[in-house]
C-alpha atoms as a PDB file:
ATOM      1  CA  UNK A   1      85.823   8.901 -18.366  1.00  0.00           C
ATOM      2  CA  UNK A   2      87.283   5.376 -17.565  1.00  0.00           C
ATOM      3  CA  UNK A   3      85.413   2.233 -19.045  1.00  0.00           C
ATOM      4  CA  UNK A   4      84.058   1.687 -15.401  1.00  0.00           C
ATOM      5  CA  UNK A   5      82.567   4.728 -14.878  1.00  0.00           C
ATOM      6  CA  UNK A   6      81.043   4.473 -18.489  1.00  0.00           C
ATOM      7  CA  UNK A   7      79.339   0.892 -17.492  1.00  0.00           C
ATOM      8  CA  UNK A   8      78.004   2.447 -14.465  1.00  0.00           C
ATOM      9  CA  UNK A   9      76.320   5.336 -16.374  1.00  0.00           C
ATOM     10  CA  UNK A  10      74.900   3.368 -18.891  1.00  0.00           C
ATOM     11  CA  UNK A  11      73.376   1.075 -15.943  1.00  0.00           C
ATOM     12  CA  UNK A  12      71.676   4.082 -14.265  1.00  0.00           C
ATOM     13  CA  UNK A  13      70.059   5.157 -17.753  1.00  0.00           C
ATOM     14  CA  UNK A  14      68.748   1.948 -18.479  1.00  0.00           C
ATOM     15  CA  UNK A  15      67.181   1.208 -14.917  1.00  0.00           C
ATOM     16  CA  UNK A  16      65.960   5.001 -14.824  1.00  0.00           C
ATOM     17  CA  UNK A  17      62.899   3.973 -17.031  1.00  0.00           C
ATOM     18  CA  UNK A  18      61.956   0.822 -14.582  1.00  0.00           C
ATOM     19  CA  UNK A  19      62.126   3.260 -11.766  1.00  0.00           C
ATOM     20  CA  UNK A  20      59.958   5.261 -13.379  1.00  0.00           C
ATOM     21  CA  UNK A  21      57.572   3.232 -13.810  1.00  0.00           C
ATOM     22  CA  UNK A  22      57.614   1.475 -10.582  1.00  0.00           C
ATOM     23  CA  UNK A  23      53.903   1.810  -8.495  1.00  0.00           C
ATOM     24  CA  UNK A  24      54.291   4.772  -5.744  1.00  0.00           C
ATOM     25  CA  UNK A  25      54.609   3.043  -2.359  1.00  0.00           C
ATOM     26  CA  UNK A  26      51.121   2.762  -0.316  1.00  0.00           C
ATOM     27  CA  UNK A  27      50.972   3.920   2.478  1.00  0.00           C
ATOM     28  CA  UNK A  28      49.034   2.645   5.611  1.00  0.00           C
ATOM     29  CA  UNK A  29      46.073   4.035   6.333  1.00  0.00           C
ATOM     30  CA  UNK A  30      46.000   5.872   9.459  1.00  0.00           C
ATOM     31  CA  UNK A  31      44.273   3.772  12.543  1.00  0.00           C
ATOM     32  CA  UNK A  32      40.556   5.223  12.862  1.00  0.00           C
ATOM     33  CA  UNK A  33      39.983   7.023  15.930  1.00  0.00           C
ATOM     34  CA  UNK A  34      38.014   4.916  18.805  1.00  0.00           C
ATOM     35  CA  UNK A  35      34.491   5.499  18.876  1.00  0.00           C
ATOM     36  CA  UNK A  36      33.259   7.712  21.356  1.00  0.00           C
ATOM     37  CA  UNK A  37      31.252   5.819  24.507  1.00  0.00           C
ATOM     38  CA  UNK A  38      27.554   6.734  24.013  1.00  0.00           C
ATOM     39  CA  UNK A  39      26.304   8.648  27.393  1.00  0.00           C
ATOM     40  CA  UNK A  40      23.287   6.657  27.063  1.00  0.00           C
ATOM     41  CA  UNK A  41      24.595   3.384  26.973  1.00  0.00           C
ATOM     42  CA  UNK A  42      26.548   4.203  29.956  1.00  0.00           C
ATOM     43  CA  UNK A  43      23.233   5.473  31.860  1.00  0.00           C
ATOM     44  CA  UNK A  44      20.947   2.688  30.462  1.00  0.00           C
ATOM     45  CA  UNK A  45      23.993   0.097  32.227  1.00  0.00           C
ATOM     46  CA  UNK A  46      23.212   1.949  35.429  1.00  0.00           C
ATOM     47  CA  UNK A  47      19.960   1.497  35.181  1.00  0.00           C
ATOM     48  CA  UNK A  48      19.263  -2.388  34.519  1.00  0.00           C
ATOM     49  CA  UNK A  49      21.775  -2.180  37.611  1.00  0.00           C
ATOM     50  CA  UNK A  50      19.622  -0.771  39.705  1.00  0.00           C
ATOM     51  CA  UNK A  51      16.285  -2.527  38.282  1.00  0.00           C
ATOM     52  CA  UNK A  52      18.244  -5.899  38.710  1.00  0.00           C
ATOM     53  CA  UNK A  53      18.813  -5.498  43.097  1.00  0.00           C
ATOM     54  CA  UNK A  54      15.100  -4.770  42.905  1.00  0.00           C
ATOM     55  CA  UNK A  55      14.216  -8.367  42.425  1.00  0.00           C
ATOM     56  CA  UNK A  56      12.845 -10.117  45.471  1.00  0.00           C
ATOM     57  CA  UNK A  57      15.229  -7.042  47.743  1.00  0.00           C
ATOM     58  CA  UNK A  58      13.939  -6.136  50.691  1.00  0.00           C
ATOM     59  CA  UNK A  59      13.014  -2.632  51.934  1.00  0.00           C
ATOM     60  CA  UNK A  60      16.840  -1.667  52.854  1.00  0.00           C
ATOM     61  CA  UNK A  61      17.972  -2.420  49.682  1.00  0.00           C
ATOM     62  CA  UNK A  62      15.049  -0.705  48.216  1.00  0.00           C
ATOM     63  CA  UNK A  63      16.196   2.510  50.117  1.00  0.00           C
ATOM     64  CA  UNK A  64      19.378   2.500  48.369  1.00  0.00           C
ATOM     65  CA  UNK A  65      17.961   1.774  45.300  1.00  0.00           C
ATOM     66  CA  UNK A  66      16.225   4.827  45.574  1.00  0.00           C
ATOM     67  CA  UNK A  67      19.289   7.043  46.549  1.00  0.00           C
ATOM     68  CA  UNK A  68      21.374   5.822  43.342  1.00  0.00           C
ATOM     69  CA  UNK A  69      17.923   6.794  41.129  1.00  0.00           C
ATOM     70  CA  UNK A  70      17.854  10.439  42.893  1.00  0.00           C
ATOM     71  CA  UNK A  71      21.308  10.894  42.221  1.00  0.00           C
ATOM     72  CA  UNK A  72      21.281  10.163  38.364  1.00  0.00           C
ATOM     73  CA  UNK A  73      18.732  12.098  37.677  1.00  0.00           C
ATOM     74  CA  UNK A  74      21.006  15.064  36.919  1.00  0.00           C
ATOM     75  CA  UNK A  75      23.034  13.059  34.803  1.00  0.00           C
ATOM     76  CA  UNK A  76      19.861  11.644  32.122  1.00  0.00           C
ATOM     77  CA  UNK A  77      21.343  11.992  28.593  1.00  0.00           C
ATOM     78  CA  UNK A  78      18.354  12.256  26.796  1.00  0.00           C
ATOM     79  CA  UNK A  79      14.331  12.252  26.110  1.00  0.00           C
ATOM     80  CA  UNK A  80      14.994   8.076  25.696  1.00  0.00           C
ATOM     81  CA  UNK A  81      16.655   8.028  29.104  1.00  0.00           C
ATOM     82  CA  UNK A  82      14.400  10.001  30.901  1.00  0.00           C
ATOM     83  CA  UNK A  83      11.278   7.731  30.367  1.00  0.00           C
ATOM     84  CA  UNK A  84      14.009   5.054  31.466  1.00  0.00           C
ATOM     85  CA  UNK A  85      14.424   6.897  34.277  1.00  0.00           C
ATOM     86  CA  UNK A  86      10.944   8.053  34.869  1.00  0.00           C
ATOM     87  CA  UNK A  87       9.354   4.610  34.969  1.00  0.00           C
ATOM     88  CA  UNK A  88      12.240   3.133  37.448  1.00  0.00           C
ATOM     89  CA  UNK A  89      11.826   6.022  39.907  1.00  0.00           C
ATOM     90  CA  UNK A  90       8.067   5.447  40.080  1.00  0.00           C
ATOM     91  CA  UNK A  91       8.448   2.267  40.788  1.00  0.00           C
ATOM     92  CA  UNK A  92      11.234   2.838  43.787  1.00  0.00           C
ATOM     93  CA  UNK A  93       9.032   5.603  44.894  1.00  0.00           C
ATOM     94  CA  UNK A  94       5.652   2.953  45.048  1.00  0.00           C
ATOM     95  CA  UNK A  95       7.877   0.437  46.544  1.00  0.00           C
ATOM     96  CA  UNK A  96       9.468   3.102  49.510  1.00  0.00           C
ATOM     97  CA  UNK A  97       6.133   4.907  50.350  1.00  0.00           C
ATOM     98  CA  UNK A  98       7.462   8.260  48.719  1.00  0.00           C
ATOM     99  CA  UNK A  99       3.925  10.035  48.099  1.00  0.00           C
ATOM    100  CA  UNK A 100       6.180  13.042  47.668  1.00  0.00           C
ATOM    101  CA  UNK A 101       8.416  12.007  45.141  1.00  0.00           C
ATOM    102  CA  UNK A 102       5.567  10.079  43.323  1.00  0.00           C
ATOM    103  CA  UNK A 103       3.695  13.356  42.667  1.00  0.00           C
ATOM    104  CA  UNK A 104       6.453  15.088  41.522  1.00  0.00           C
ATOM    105  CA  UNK A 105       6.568  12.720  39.005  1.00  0.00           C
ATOM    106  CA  UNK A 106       3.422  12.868  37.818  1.00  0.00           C
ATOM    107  CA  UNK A 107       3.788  15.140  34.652  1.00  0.00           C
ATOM    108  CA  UNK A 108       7.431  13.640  33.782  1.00  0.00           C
ATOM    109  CA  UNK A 109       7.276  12.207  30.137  1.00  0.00           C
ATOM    110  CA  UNK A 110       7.468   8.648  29.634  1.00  0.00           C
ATOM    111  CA  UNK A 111       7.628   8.226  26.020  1.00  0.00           C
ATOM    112  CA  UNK A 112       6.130   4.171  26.404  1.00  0.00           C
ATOM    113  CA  UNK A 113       3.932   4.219  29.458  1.00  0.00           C
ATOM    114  CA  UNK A 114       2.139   7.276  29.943  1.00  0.00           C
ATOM    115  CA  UNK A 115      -1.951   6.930  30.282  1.00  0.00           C
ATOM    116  CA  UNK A 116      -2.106   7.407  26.713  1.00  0.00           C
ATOM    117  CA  UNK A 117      -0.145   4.248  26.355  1.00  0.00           C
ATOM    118  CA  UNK A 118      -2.816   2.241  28.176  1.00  0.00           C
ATOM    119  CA  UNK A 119      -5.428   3.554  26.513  1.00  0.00           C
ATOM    120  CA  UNK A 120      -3.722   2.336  23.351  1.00  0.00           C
ATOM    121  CA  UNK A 121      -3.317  -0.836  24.313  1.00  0.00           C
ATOM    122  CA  UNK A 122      -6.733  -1.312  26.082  1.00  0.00           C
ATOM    123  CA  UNK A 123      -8.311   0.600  23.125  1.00  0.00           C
ATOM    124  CA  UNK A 124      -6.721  -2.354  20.672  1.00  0.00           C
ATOM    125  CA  UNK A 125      -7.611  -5.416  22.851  1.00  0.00           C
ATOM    126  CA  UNK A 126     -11.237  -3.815  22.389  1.00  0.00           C
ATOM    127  CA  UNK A 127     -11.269  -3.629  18.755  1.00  0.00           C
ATOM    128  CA  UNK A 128      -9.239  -7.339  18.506  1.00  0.00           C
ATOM    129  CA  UNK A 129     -12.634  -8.730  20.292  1.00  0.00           C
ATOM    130  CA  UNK A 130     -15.274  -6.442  18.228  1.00  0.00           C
ATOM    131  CA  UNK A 131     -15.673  -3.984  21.038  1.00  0.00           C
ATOM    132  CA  UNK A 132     -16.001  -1.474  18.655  1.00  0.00           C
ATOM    133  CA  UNK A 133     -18.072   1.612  20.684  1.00  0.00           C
ATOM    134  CA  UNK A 134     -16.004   0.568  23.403  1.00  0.00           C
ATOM    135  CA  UNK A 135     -12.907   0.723  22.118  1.00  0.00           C
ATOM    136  CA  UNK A 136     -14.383   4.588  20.530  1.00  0.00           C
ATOM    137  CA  UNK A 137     -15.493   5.478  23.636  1.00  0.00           C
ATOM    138  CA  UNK A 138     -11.661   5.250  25.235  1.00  0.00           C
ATOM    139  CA  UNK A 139     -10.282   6.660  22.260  1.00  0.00           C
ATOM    140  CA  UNK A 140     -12.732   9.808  22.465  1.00  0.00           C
ATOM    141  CA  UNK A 141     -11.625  10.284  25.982  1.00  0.00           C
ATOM    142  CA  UNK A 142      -8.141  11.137  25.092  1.00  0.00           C
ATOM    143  CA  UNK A 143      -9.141  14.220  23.109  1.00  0.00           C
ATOM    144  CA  UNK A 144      -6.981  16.003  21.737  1.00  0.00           C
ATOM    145  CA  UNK A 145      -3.506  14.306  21.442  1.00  0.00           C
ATOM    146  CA  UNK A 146      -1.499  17.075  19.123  1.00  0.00           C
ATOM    147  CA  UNK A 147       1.233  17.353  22.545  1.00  0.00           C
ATOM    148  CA  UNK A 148       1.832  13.828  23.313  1.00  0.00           C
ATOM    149  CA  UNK A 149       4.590  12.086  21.863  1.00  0.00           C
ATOM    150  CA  UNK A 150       4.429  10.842  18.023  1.00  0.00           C
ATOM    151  CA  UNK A 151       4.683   7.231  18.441  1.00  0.00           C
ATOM    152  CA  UNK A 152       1.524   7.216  20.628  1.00  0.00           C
ATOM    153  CA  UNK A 153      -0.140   9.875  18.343  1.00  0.00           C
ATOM    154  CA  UNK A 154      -0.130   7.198  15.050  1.00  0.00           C
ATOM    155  CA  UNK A 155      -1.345   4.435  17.026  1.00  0.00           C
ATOM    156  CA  UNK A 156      -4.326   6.698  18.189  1.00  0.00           C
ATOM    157  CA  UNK A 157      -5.028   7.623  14.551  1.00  0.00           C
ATOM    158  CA  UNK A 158      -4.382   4.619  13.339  1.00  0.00           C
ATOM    159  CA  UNK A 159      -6.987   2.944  15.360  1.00  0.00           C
ATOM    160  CA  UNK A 160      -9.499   5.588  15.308  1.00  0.00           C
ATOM    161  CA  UNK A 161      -9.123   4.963  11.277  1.00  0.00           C
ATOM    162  CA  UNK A 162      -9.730   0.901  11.828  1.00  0.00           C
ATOM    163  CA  UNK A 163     -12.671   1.436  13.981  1.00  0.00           C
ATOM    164  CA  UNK A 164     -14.090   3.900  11.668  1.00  0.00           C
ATOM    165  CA  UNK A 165     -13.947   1.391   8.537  1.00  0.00           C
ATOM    166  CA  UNK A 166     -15.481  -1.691  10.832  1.00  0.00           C
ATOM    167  CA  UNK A 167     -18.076   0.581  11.208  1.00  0.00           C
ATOM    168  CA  UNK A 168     -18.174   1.658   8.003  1.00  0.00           C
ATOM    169  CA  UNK A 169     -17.625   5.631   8.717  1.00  0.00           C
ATOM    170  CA  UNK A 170     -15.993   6.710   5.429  1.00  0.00           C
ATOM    171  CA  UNK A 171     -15.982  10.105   6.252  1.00  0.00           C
ATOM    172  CA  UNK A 172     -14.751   9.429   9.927  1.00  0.00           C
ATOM    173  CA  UNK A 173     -11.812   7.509   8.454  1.00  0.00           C
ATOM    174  CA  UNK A 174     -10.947   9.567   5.775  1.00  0.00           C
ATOM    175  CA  UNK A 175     -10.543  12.235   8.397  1.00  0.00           C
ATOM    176  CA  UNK A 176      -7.929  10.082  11.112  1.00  0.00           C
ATOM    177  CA  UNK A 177      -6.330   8.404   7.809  1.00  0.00           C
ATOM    178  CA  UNK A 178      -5.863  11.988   7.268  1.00  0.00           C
ATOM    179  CA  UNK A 179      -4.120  12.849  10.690  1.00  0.00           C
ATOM    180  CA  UNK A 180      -1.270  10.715   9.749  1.00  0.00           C
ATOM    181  CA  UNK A 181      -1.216  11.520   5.966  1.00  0.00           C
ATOM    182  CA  UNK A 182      -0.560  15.345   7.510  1.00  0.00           C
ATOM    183  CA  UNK A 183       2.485  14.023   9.639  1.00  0.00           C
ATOM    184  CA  UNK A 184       3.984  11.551   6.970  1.00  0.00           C
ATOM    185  CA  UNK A 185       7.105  14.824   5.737  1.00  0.00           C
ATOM    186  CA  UNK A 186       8.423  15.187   9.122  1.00  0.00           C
ATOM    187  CA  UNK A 187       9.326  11.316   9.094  1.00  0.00           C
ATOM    188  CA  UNK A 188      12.966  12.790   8.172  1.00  0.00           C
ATOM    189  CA  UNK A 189      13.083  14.809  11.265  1.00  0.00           C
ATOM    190  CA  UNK A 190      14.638  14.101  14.959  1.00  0.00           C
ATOM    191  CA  UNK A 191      10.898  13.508  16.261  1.00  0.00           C
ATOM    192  CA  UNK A 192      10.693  10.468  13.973  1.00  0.00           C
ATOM    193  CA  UNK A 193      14.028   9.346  13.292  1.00  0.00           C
ATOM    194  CA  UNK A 194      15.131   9.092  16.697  1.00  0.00           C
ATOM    195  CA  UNK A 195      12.974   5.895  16.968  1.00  0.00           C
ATOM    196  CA  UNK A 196      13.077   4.727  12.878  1.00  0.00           C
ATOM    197  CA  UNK A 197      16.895   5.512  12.445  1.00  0.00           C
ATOM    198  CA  UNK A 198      19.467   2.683  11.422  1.00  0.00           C
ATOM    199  CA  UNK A 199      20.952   1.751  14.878  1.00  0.00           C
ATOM    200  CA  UNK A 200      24.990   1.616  14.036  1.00  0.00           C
ATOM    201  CA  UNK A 201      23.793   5.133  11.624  1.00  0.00           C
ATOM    202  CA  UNK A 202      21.736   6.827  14.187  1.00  0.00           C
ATOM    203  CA  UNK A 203      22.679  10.305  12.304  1.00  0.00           C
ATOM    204  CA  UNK A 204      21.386   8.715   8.887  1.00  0.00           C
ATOM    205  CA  UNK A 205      17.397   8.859   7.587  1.00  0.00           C
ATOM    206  CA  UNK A 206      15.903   5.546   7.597  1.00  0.00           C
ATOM    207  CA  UNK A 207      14.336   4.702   4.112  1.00  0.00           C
ATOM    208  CA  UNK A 208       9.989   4.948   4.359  1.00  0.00           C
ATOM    209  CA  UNK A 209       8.132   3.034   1.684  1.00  0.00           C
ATOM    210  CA  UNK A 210       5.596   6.038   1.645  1.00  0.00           C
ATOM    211  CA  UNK A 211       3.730   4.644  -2.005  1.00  0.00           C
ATOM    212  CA  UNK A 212       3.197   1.356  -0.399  1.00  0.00           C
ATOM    213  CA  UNK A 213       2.060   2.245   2.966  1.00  0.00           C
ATOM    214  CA  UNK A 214      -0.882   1.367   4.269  1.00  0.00           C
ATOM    215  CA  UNK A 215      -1.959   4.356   4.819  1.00  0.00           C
ATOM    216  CA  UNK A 216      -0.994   6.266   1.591  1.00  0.00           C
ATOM    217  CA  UNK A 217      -3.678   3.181   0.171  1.00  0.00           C
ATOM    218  CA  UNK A 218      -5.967   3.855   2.260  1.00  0.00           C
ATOM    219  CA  UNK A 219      -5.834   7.737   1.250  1.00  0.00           C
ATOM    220  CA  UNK A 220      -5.942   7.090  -2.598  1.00  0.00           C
ATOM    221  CA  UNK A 221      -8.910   4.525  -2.127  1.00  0.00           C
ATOM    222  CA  UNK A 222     -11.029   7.026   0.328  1.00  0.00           C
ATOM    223  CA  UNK A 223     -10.640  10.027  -2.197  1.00  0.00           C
ATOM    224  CA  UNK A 224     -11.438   7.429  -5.307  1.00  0.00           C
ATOM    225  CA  UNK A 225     -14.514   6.417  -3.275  1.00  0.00           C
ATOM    226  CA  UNK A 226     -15.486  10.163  -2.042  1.00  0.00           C
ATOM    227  CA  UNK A 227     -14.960  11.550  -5.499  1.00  0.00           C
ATOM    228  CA  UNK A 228     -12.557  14.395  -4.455  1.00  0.00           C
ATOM    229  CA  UNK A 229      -9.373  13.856  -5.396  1.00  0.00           C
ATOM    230  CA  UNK A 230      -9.198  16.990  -8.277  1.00  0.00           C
ATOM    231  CA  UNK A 231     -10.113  19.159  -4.900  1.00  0.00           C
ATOM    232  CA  UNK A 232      -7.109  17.941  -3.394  1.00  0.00           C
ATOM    233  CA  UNK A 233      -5.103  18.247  -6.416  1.00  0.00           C
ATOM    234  CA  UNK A 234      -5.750  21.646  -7.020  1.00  0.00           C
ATOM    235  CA  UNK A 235      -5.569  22.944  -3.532  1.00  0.00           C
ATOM    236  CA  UNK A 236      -2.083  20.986  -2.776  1.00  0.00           C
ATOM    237  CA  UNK A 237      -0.604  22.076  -6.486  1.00  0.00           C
ATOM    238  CA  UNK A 238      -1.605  25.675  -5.418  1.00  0.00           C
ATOM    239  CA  UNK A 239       0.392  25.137  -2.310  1.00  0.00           C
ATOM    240  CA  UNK A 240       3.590  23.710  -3.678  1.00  0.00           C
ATOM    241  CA  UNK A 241       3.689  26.679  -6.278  1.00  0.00           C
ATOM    242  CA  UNK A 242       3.475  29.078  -3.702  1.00  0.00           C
ATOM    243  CA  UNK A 243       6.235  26.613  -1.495  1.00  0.00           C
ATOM    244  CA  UNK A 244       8.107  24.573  -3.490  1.00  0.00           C
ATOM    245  CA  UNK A 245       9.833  23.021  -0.423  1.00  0.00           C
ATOM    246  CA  UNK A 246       6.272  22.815   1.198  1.00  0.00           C
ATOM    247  CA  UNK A 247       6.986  18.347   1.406  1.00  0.00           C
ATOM    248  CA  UNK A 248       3.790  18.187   3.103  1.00  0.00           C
ATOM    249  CA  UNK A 249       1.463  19.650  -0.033  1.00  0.00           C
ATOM    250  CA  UNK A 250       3.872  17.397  -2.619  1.00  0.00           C
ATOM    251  CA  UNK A 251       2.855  14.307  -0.377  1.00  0.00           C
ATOM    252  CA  UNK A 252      -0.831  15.357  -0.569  1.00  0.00           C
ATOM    253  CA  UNK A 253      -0.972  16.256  -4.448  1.00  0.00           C
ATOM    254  CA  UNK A 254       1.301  13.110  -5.285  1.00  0.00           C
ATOM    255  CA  UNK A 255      -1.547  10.766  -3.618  1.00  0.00           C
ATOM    256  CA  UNK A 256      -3.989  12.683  -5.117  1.00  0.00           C
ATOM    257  CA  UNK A 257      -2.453  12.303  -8.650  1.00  0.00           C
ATOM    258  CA  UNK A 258      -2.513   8.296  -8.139  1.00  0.00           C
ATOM    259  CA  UNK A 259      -6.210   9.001  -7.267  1.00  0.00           C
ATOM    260  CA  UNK A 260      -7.067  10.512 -10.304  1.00  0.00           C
ATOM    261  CA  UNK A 261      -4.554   7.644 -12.298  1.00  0.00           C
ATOM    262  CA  UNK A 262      -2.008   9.592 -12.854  1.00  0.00           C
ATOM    263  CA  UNK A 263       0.718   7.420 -11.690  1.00  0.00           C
ATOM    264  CA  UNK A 264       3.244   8.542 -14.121  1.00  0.00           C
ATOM    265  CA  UNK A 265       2.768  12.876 -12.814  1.00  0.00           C
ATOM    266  CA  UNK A 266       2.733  11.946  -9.155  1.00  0.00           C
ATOM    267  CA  UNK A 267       6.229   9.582 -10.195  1.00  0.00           C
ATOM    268  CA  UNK A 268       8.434  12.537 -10.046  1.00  0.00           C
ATOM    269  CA  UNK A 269       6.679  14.157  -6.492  1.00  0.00           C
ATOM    270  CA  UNK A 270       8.123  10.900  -4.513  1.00  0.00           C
ATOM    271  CA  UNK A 271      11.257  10.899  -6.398  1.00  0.00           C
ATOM    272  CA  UNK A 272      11.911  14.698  -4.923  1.00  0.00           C
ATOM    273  CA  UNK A 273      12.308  13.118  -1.088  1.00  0.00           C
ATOM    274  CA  UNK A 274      15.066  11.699  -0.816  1.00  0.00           C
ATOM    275  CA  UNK A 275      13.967   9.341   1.889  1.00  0.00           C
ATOM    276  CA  UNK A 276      11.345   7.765  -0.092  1.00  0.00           C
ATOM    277  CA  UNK A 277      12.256   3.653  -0.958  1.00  0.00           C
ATOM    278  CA  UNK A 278      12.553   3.399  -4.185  1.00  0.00           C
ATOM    279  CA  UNK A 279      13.652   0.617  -6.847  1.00  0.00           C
ATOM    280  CA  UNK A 280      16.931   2.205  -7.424  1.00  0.00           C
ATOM    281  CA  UNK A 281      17.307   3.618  -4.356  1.00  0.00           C
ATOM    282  CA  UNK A 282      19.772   2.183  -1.675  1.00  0.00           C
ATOM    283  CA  UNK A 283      18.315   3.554   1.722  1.00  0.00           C
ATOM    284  CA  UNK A 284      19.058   1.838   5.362  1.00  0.00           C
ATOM    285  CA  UNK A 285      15.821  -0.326   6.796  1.00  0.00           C
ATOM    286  CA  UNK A 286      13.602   1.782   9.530  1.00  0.00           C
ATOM    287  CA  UNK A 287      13.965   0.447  12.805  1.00  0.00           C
ATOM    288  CA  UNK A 288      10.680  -0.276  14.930  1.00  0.00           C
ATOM    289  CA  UNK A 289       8.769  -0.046  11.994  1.00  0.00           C
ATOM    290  CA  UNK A 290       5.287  -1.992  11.398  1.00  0.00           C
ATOM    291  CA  UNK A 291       1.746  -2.116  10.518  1.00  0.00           C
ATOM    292  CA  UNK A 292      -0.401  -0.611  13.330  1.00  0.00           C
ATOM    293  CA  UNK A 293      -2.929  -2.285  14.438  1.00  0.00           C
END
């Protein structure tokens, strides 16, 4: 071997080690795929389109107005959309003289403004100015509200509950506080989430302070004060051991636990839903989520 081709080995063993060692190259990550367009976003544009040549238009434009609304109603996304859609063609339909169209519109959902809506809200504006029977007597007229949609069911609980306790009903709030305490495990379902869910995460479940809700309080104190908490304990035990995934029994017995003091038993019952706020929990805010009334 000549003395050059000696150097040259020795060179390539003595880098060999550096190259070794030498960090792998990084390689760029690959470009995230665009976002899809949300139908619904698309549909709600067309909408405020269509609400916006309503302003001070005149009866032509009104005509046309109608004929756009017709045609997208085959093209509604969603539940969300249709009230959207709903309360827009009743409005075109009022403003063109359609009786027809008007009626056929009459059992449509509208998730915001149906007449249980205004009983809410005139049902509230009686119990802001003491009203109380009043505001019992439009509450009472609803009836039975198990098929309307939830957001309007827990305001109709909810104030049935108030008006009970300004009227100092125990027995007629524990049963409404009730109502809601028997819907509080489906707050991780569609139903609920739909409404509660982060906005940019709309497939992730919101976080629910469930221990310091109002109406998990209100719950602990009624049983304290009616002196049956250990009935509710035993019967909602019973029913988890028969159904451990039964979330709606855990709920019950962990309240009734915090009745009875025993904070530290009940601990472990919130702990098992996930979706329950915690200290050392990090869980997205609810959206559209407040005290009521």
């Amino acid at each position: 071997m000549s003395p050059t081709s000696i150097v040259l080995a020795i060179a390539v063993l003595v880098a060999a080690p550096f190259c070794l060692q030498q960090e792998p190259q990084t390689q760029e990550p690959a470009p995230k795929a665009p976002a899809k367009a949300d139908p619904g976003d698309d549909f709600g544009k067309q909408l405020r389109a269509i609400r916006s040549t309503l302003l001070n238009s005149d009866r032509a434009a009104v005509e046309q107005a109608a004929k756009r609304v017709r045609a997208l109603e085959a093209a509604i996304p969603d539940d969300d959309a249709r009230a959207d859609w709903t309360r827009l063609a009743r409005l075109v339909a009022i403003r063109v003289g359609d009786r027809q169209w008007l009626e056929t519109l009459r059992e449509d959902h509208d998730l915001s403004r149906t007449q249980i809506g205004y009983a809410v809200m005139l049902a509230r504006s009686q119990v802001e100015h003491a009203n109380l029977e009043d505001a019992q007597r439009t509450l009472a007229q609803l009836g039975n509200i198990d098929g309307e949609n939830e957001r309007e069911k827990r305001r109709v609980y909810a104030l049935r509950a108030r008006v009970a306790e300004l009227q100092g009903d125990v027995a007629g709030e524990r049963h409404h506080v009730e109502d809601i305490v028997d819907h509080l495990h489906m707050w991780p379902r569609q139903r609920c989430q739909e409404c509660h869910a982060p906005s940019k995460q709309p497939d992730v479940v919101a976080g629910f302070d469930l221990r310091g809700s109002w109406i998990g309080e209100r719950y602990v104190a009624l049983m304290k004060q009616q002196g049956d908490a250990e009935n509710v304990r035993a019967g909602a035990a019973a029913d988890l051991a028969d159904d451990p995934d039964d979330d709606d029994a855990r709920i019950h017995l962990a309240f009734a636990l915090r009745a009875l003091g025993r904070d530290a038993e009940a601990e472990p019952l919130f702990r098992a839903l996930p979706w329950v706020i915690l200290p050392d929990r990090e869980l997205p805010k609810p959206r559209q989520m407040a005290t009521y009334p």
